[in-house]
N, C-alpha and C. Protein backbone atom coordinates (compact mmCIF):
# COMPACT_ATOMS: atom_id res chain seq x y z
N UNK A 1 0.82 -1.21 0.00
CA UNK A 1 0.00 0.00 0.00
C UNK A 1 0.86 1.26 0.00
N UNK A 2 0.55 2.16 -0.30
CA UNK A 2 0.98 3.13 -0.46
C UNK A 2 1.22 4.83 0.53
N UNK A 3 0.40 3.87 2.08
CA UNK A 3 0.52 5.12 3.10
C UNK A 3 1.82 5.76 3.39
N UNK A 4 2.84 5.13 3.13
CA UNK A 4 3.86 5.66 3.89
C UNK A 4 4.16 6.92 2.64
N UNK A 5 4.29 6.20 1.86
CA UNK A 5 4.75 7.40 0.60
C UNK A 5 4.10 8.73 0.44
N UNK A 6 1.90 8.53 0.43
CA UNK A 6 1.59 9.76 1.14
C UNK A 6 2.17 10.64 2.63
N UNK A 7 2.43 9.96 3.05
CA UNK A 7 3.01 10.91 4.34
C UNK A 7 4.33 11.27 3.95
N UNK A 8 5.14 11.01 3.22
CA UNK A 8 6.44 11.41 3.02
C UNK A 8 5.86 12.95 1.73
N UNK A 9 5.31 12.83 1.29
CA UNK A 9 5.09 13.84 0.48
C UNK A 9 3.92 14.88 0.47
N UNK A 10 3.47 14.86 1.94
CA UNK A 10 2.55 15.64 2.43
C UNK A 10 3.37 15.88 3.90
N UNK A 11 4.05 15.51 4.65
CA UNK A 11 5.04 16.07 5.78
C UNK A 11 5.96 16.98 5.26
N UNK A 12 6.27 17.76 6.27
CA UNK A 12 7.39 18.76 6.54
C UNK A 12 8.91 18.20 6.67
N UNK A 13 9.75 18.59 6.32
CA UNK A 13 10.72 17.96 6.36
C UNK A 13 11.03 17.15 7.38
N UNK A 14 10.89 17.72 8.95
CA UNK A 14 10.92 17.64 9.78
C UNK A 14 9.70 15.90 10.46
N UNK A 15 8.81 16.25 9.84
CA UNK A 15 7.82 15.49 9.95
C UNK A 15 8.44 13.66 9.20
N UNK A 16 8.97 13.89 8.05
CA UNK A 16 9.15 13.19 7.62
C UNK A 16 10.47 12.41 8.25
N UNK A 17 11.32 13.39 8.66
CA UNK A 17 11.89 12.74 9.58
C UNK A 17 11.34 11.83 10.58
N UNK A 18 10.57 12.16 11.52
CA UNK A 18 9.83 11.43 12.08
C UNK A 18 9.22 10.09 11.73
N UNK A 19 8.35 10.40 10.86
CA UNK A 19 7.44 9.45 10.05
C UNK A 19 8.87 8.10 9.61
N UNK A 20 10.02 8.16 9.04
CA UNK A 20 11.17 7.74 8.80
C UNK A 20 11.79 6.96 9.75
N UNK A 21 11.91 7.61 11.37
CA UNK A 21 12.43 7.18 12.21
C UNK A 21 11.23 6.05 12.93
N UNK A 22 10.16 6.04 12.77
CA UNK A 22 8.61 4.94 13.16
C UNK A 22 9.00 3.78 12.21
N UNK A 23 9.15 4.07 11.39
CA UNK A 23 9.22 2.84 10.14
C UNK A 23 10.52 2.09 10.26
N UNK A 24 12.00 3.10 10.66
CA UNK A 24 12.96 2.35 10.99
C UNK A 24 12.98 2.05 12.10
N UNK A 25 11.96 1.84 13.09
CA UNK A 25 12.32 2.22 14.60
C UNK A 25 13.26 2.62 15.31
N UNK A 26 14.12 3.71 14.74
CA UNK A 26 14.92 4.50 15.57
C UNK A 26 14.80 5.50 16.48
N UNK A 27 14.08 5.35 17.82
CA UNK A 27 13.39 5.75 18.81
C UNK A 27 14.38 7.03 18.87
N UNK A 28 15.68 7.32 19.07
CA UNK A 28 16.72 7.97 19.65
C UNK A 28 16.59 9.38 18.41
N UNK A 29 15.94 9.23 17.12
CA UNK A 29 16.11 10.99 16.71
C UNK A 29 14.69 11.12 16.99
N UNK A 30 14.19 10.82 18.10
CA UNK A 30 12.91 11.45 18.40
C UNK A 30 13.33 12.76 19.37
């Protein structure tokens, strides 16, 4: 499916960071 890709191109840079760090679970650039 295609949710993650909407959120990468409707987030803020910043956001997408985020959204990035959930999917890799890299808790620590929270």
């Amino acid at each position: 499916r295609q949710g993650h890709a909407d959120e990468f191109t409707v987030k803020r840079p910043v956001e997408r960071k985020q959204v990035l760090a959930d999917i890799l679970g890299l808790s620590f650039l929270r």
